[in-house]
N, C-alpha and C. Protein backbone atom coordinates (compact mmCIF):
# COMPACT_ATOMS: atom_id res chain seq x y z
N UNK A 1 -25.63 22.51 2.49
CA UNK A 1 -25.12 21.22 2.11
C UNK A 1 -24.86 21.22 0.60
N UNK A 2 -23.66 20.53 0.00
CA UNK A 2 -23.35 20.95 -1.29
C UNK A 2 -23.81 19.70 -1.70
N UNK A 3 -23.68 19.22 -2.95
CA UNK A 3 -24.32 18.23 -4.10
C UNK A 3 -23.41 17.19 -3.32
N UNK A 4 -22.38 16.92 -3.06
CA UNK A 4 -21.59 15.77 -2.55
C UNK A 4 -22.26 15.13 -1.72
N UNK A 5 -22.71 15.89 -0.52
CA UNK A 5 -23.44 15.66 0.68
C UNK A 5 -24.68 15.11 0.51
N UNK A 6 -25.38 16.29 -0.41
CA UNK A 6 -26.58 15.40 -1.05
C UNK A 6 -26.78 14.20 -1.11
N UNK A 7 -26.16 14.32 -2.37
CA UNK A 7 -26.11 12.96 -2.90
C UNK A 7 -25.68 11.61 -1.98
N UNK A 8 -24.84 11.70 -0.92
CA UNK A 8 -24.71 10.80 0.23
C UNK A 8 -25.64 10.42 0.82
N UNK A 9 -26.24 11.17 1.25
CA UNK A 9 -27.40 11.88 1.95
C UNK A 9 -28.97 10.99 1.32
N UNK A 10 -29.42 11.11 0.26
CA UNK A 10 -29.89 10.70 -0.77
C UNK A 10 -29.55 9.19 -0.78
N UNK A 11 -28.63 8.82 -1.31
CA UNK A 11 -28.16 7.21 -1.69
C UNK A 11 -28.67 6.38 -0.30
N UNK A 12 -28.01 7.07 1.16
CA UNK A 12 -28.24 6.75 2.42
C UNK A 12 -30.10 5.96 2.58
N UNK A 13 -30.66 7.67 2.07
CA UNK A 13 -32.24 7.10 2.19
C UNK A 13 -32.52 6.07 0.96
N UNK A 14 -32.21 6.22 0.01
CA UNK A 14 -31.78 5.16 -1.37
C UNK A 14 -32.02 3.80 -0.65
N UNK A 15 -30.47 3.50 0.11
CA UNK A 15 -30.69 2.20 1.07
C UNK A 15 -31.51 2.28 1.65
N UNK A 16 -32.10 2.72 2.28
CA UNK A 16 -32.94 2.01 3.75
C UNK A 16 -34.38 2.06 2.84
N UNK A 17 -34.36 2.95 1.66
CA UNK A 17 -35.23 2.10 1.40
C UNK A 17 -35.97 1.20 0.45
N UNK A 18 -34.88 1.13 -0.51
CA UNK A 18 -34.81 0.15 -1.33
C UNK A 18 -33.70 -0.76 -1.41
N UNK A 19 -32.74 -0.69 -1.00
CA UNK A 19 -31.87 -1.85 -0.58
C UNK A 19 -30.61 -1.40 -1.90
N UNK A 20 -29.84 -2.07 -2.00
CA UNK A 20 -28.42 -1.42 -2.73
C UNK A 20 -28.77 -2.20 -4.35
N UNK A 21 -29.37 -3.49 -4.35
CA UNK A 21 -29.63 -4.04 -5.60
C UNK A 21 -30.96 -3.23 -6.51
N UNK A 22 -31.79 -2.75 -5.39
CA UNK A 22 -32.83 -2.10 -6.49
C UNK A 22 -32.66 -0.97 -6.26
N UNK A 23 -31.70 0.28 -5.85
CA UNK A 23 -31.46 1.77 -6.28
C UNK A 23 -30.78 1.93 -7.20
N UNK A 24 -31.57 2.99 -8.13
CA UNK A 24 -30.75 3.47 -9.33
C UNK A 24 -30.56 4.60 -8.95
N UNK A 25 -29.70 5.09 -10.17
CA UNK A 25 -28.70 6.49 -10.23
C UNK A 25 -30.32 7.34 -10.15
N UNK A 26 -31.56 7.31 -10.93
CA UNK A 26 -32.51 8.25 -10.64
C UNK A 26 -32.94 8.13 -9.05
N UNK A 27 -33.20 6.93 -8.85
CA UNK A 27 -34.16 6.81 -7.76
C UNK A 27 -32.72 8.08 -6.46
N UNK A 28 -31.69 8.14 -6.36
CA UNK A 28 -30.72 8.93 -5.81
C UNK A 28 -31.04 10.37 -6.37
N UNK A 29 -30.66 10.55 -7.26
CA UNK A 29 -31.51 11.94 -7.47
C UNK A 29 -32.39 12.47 -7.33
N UNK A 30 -33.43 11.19 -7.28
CA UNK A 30 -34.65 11.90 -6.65
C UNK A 30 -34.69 12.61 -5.24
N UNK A 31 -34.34 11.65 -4.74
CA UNK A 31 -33.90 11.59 -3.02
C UNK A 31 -32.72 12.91 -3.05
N UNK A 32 -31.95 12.93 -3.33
CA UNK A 32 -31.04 14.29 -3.39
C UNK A 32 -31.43 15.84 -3.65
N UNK A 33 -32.08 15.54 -4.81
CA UNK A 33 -32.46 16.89 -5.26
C UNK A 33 -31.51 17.38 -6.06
N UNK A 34 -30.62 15.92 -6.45
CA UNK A 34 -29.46 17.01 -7.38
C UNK A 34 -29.74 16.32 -9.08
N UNK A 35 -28.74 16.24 -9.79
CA UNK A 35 -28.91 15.33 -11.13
C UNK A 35 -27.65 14.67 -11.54
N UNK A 36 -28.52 13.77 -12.62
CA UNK A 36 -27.57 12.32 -12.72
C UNK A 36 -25.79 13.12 -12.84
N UNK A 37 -25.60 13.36 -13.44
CA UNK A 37 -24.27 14.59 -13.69
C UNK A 37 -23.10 14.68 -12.47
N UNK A 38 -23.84 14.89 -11.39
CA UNK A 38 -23.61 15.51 -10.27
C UNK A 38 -23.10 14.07 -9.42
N UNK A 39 -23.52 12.69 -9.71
CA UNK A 39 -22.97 11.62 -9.35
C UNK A 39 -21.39 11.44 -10.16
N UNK A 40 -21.52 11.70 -11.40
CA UNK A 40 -20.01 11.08 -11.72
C UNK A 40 -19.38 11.98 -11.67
N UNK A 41 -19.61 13.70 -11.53
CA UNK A 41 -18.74 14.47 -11.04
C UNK A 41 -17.74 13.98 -9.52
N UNK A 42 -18.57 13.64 -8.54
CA UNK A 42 -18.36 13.83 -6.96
C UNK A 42 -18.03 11.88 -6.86
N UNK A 43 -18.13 11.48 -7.66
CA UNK A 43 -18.01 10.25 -7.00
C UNK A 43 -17.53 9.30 -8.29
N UNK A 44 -17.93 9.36 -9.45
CA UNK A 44 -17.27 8.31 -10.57
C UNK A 44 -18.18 7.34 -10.71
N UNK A 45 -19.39 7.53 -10.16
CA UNK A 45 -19.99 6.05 -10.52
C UNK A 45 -20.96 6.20 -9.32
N UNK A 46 -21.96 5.41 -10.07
CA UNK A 46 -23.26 4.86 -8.79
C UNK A 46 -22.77 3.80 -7.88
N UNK A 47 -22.18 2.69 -8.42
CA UNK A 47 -21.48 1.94 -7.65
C UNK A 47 -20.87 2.65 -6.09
N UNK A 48 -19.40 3.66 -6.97
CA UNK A 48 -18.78 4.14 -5.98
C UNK A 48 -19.76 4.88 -4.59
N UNK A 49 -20.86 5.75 -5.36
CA UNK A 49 -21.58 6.37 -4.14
C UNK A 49 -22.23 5.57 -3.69
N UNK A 50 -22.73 4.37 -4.10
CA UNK A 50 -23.47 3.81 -3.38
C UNK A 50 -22.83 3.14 -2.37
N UNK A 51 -21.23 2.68 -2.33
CA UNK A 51 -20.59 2.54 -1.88
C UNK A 51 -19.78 3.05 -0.29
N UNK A 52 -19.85 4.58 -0.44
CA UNK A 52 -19.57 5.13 0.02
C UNK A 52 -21.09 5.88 1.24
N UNK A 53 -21.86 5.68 0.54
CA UNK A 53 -22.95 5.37 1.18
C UNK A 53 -23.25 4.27 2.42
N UNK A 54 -22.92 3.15 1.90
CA UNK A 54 -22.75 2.24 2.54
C UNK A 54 -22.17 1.94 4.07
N UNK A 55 -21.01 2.64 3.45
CA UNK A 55 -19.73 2.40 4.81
C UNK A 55 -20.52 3.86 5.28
N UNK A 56 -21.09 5.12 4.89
CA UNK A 56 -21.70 5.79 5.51
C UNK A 56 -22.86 5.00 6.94
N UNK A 57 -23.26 4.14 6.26
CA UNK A 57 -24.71 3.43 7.03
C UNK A 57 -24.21 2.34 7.99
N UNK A 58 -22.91 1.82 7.77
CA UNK A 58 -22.29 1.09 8.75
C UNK A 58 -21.50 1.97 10.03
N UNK A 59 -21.16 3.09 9.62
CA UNK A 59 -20.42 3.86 10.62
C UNK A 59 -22.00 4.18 11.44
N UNK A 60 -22.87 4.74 10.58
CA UNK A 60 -24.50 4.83 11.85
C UNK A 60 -24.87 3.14 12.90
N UNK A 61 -24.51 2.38 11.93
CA UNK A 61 -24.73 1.42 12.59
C UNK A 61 -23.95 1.37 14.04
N UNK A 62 -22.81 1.38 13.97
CA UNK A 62 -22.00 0.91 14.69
C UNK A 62 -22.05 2.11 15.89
N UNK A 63 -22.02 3.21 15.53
CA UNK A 63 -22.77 4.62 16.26
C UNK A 63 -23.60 4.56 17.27
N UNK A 64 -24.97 3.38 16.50
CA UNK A 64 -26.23 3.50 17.50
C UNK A 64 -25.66 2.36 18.29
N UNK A 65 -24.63 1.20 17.76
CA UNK A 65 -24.67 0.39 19.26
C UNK A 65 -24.08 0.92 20.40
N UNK A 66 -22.75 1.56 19.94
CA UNK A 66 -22.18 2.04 20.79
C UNK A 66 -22.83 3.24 21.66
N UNK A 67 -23.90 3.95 21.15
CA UNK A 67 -24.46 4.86 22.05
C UNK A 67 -25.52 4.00 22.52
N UNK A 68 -26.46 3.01 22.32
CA UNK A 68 -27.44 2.29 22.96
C UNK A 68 -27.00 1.25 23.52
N UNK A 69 -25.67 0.80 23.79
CA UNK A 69 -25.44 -0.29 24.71
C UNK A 69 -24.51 -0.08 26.01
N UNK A 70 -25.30 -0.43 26.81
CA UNK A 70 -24.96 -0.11 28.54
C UNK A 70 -24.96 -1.61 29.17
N UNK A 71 -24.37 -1.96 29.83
CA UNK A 71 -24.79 -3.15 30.79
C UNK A 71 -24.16 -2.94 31.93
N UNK A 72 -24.40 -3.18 32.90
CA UNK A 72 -24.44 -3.25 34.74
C UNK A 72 -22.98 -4.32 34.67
N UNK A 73 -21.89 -3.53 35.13
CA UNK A 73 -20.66 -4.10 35.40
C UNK A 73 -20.84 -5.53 36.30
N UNK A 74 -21.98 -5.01 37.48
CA UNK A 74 -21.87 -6.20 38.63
C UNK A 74 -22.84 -7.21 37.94
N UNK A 75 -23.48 -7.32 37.05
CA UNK A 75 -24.16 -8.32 36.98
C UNK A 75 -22.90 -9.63 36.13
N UNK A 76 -23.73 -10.68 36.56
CA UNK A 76 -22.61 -11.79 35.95
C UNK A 76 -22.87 -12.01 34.31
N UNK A 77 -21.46 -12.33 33.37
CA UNK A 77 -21.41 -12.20 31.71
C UNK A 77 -22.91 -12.69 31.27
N UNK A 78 -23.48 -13.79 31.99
CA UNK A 78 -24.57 -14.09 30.86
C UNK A 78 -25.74 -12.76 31.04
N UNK A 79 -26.10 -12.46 32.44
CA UNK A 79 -26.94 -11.20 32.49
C UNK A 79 -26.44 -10.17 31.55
N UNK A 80 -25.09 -9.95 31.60
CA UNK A 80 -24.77 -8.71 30.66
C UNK A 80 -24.96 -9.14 29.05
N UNK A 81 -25.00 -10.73 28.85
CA UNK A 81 -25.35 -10.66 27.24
C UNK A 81 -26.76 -10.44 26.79
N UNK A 82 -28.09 -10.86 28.01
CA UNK A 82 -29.06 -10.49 27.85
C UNK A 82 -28.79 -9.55 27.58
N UNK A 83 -28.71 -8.20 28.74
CA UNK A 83 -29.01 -7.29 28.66
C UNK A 83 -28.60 -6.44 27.00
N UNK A 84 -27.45 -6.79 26.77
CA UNK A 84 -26.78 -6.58 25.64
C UNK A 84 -27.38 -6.80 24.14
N UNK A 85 -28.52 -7.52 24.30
CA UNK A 85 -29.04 -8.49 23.50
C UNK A 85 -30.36 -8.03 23.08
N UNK A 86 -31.14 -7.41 24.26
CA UNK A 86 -32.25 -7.05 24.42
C UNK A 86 -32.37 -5.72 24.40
N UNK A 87 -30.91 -4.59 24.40
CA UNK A 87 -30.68 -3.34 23.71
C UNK A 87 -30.60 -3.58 22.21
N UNK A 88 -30.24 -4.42 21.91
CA UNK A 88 -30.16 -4.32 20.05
C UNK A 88 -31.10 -5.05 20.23
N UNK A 89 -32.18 -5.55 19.90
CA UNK A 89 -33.74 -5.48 19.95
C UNK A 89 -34.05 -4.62 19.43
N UNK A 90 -34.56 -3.66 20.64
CA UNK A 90 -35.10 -2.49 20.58
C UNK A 90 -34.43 -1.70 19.76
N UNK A 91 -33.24 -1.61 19.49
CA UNK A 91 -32.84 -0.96 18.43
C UNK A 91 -33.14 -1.26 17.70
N UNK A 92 -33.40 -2.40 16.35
CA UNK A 92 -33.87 -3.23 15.72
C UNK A 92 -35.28 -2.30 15.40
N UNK A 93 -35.99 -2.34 16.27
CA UNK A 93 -37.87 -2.05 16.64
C UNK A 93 -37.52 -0.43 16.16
N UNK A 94 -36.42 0.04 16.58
CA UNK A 94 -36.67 1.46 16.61
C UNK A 94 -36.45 1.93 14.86
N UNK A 95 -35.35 0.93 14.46
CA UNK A 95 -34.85 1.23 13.02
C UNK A 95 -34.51 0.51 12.32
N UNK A 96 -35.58 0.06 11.86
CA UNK A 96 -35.58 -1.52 11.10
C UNK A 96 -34.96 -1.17 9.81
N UNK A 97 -34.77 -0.18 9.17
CA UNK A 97 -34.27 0.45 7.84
C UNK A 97 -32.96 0.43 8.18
N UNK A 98 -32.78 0.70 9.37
CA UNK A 98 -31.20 1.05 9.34
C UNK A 98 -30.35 -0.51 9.61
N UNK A 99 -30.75 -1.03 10.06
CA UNK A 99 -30.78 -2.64 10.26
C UNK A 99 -30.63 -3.53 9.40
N UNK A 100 -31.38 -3.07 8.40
CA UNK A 100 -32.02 -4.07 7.27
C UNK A 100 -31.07 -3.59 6.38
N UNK A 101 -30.65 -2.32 5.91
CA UNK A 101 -29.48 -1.86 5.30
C UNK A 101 -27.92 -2.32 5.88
N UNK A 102 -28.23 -2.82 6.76
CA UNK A 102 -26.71 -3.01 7.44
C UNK A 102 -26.42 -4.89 7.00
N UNK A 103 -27.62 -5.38 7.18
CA UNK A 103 -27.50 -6.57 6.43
C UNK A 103 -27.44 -6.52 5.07
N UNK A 104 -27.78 -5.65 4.40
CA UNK A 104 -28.01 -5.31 2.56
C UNK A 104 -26.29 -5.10 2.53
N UNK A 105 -25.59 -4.29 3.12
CA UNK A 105 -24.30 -4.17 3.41
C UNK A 105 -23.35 -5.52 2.91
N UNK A 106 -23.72 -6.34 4.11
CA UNK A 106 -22.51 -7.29 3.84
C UNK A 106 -22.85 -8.39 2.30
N UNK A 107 -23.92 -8.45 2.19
CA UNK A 107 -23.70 -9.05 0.92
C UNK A 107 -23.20 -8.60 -0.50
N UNK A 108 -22.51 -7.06 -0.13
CA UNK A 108 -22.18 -6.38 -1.41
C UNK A 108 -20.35 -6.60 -0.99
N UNK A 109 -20.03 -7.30 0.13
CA UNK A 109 -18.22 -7.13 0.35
C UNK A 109 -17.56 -7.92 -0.98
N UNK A 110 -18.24 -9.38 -1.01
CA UNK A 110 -17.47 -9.69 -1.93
C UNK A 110 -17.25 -9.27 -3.33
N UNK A 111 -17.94 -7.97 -3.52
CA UNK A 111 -17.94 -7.68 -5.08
C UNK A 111 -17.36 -6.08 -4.74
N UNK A 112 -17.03 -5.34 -3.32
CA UNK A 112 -16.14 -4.25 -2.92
C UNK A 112 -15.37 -4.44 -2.13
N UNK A 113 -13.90 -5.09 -2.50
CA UNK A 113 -12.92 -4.64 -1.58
C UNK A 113 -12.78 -4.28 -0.25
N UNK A 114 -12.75 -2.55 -0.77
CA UNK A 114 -13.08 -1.79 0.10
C UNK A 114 -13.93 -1.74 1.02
N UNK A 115 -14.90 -1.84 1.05
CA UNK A 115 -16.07 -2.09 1.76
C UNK A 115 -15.94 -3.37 2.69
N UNK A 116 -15.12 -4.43 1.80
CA UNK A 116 -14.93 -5.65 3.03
C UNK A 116 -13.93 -4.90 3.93
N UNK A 117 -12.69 -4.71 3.38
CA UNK A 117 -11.71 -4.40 4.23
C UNK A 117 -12.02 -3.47 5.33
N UNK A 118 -12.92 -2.35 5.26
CA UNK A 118 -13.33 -1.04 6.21
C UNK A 118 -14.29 -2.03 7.71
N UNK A 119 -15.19 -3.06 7.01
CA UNK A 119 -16.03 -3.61 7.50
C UNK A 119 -15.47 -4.67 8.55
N UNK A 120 -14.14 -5.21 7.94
CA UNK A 120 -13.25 -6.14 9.13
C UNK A 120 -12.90 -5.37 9.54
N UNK A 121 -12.01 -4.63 9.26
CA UNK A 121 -11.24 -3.83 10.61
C UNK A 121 -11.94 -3.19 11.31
N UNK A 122 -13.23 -2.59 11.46
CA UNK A 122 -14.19 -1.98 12.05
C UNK A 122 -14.34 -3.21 13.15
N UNK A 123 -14.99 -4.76 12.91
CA UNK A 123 -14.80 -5.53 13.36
C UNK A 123 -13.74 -6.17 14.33
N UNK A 124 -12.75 -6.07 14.12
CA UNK A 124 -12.31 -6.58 14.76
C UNK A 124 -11.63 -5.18 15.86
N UNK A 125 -11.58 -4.15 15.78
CA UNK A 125 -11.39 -3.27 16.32
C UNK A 125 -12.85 -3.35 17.62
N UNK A 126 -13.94 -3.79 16.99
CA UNK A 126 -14.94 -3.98 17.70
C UNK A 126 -15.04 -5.18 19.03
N UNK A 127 -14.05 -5.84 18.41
CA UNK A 127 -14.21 -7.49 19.09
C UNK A 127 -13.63 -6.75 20.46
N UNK A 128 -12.74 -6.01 21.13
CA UNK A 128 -12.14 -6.30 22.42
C UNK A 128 -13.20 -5.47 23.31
N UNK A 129 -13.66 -4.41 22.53
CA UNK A 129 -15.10 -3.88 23.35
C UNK A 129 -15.64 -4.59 24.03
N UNK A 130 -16.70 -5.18 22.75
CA UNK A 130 -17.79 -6.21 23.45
C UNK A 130 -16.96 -7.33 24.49
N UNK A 131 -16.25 -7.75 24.06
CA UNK A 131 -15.74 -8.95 25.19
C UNK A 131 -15.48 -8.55 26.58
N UNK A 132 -15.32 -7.15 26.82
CA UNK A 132 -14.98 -6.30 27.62
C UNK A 132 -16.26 -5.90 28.10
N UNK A 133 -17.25 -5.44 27.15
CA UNK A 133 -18.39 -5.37 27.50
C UNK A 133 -19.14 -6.04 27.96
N UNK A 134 -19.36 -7.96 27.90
CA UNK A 134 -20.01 -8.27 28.55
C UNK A 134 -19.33 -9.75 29.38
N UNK A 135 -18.08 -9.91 29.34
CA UNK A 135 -17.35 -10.39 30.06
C UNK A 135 -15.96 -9.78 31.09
N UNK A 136 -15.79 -8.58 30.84
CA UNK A 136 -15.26 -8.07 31.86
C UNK A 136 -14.24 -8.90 32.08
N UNK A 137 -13.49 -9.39 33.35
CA UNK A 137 -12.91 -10.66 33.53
C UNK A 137 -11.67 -10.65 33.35
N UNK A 138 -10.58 -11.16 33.08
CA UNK A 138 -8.92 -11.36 33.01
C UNK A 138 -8.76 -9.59 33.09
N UNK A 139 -7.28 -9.43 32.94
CA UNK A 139 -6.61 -8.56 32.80
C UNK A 139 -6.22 -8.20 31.75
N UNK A 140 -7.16 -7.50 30.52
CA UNK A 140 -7.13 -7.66 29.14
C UNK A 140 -5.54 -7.00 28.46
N UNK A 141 -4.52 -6.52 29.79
CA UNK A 141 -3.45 -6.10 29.16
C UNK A 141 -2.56 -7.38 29.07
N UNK A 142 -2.96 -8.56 29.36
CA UNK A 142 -1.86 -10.09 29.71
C UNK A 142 -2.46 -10.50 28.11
N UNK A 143 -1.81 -11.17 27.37
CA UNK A 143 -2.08 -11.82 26.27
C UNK A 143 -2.91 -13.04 26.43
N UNK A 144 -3.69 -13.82 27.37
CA UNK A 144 -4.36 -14.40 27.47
C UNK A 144 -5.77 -13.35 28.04
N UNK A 145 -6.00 -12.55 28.47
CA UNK A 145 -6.80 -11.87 28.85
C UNK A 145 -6.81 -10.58 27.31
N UNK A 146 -6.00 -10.71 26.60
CA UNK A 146 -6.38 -10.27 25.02
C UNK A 146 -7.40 -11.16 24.09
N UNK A 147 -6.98 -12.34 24.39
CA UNK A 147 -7.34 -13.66 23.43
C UNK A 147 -8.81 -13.49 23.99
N UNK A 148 -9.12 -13.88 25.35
CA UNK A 148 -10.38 -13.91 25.78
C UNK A 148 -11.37 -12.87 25.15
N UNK A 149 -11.09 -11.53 25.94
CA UNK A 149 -11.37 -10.34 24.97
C UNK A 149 -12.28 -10.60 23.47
N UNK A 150 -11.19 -10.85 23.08
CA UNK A 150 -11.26 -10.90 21.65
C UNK A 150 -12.24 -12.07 21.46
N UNK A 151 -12.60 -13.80 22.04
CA UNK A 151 -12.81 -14.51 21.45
C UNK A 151 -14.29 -14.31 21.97
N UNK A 152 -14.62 -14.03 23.50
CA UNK A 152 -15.93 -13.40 23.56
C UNK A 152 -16.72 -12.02 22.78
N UNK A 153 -15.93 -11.15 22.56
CA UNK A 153 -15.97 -10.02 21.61
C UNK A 153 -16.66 -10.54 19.96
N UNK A 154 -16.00 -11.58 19.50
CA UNK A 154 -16.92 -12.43 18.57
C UNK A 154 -17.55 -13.25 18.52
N UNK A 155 -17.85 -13.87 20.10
CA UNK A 155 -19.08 -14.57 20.09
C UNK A 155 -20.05 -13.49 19.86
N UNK A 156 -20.09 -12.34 20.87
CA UNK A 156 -20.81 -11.28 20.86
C UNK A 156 -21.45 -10.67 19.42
N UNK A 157 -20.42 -10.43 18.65
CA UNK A 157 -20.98 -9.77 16.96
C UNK A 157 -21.25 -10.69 16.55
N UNK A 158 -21.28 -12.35 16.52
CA UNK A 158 -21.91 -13.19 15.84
C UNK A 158 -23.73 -13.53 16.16
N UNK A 159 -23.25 -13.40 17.99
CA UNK A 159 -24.70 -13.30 18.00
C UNK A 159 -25.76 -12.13 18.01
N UNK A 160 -25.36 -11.16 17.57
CA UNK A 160 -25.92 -9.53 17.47
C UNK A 160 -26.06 -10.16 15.58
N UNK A 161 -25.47 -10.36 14.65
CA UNK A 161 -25.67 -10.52 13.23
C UNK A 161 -26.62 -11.18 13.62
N UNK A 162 -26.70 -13.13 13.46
CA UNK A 162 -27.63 -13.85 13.81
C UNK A 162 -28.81 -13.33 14.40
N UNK A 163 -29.11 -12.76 15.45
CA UNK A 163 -30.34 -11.96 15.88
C UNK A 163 -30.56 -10.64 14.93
N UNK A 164 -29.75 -10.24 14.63
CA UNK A 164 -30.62 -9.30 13.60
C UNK A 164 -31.09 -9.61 12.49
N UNK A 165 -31.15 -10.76 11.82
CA UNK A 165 -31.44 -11.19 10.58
C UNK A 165 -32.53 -12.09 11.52
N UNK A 166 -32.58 -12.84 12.61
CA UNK A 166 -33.45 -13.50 12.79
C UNK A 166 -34.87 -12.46 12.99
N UNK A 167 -34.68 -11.66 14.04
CA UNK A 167 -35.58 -10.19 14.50
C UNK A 167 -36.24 -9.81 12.63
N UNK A 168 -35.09 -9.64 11.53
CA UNK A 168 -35.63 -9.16 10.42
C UNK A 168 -36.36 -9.75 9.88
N UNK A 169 -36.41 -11.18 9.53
CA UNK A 169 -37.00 -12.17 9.35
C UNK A 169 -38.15 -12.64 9.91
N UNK A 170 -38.57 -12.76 11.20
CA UNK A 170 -39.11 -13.09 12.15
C UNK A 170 -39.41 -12.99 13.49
N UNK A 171 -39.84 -11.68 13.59
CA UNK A 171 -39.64 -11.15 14.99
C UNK A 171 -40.44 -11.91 16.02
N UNK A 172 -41.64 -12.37 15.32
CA UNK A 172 -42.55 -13.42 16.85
C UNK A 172 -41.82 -14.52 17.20
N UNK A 173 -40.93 -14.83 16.18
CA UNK A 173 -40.44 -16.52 17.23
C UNK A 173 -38.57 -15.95 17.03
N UNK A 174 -38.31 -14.53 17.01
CA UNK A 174 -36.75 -14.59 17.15
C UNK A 174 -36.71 -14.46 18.70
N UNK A 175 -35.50 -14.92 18.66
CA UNK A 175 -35.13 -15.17 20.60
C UNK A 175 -34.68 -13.81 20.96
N UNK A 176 -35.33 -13.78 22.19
CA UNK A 176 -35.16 -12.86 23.20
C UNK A 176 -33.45 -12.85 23.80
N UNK A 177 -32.96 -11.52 24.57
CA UNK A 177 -31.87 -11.61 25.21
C UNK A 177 -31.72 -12.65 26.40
N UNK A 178 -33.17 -13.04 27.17
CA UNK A 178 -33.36 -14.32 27.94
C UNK A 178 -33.02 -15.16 27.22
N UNK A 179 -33.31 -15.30 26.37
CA UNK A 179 -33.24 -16.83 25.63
C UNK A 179 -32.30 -17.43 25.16
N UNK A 180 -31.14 -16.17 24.85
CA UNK A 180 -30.10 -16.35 24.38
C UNK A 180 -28.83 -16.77 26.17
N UNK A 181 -29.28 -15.76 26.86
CA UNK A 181 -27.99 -16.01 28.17
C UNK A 181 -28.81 -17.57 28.41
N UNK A 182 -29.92 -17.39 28.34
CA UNK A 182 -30.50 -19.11 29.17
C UNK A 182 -29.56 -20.40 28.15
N UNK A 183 -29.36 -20.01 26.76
CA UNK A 183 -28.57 -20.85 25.66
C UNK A 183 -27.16 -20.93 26.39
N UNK A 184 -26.54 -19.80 26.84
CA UNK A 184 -25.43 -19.64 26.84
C UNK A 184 -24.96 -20.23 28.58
N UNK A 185 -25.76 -20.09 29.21
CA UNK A 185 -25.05 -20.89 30.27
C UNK A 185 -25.34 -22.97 30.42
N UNK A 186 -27.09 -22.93 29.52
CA UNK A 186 -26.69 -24.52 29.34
C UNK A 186 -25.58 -25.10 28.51
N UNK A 187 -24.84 -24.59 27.69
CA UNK A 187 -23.80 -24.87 26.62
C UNK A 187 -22.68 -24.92 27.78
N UNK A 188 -22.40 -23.30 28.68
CA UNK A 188 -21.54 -23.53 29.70
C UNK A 188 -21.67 -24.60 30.58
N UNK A 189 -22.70 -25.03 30.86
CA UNK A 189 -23.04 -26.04 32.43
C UNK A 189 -22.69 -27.72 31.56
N UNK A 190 -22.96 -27.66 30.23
CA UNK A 190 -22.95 -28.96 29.56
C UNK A 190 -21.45 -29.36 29.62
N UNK A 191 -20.58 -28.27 29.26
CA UNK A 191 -19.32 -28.48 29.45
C UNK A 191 -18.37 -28.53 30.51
N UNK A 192 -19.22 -28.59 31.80
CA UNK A 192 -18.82 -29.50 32.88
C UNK A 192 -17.87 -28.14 33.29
């Protein structure tokens, strides 16, 4: 692995475990094994690697959902949002660093561009999945069966953010994937 990698590599553990506001250019070198030098060679700046770091730790993010989320086609959308719900949990439990960095993430968009822009389109590239994933349903090639897609697809990442900051925050009283489909069909049944 050359100093580039390192140093990615490094910044990566940097985040998870001090968060993007309290890593410095040493505390990365330490973690690397390389020296301060070797950052503005390969990258121009702590900013930039830390940066690049970043969207490193969001591409893992987005990695582990997509490899840890399964749900049972036949069960009906609210079972599949439990279930959906109660896999990022446990993910959560398994890698609270990687989690907790992914929230450290979005509060750095408005001061990187880049980093917002990589982070929406990741997003919304994300939205027809999940809607697909746990509503199934229309014929997602008809433009109303796009819209759907899409508008369950971000109920979905809104309530995966929301639970992960709640889980980070407060894991004894954050809601369960029960708790959330039991939310989601009284909201449906209220609306007649």
């Amino acid at each position: 692995m050359g100093h580039r990698e390192q140093l990615l590599a490094g910044a990566k553990r940097s985040l998870y475990e001090r968060g993007y506001a309290r890593t410095t250019a040493r505390d990365i070198v330490a973690a690397s094994g390389t020296n301060l030098a070797s950052i503005g060679y390969h990258f121009g700046s702590k900013e930039a690697l830390l940066t690049a770091a970043m969207i490193e730790a969001m591409n893992d993010w987005g990695d582990t959902l997509q490899r840890r989320l399964e749900v049972d086609e036949r069960l009906p959308p609210p079972d599949r949002l439990r279930a959906l719900c109660d896999q990022v949990i446990a993910a959560i439990r398994d890698d609270r660093a990687l989690w907790a960095a992914s929230v450290d993430v979005f509060t750095q968009t408005d001061h990187q561009p880049d980093l917002r822009a990589r982070i929406a389109a990741a997003y919304e590239a994300a939205r027809p999945w999940f809607g697909a994933l746990v509503a199934g349903g229309p014929d997602e090639r008809s433009p109303q069966g796009q819209d759907t897609a899409r508008a369950v697809g971000s109920l979905v990442l809104a309530l995966i953010s929301g639970l992960t900051v709640q889980w980070l925050l407060d894991p004894e009283h954050a809601p369960t994937g029960a708790d959330l489909a039991l939310a989601v069909r009284a909201v449906a049944e209220a609306g007649g």
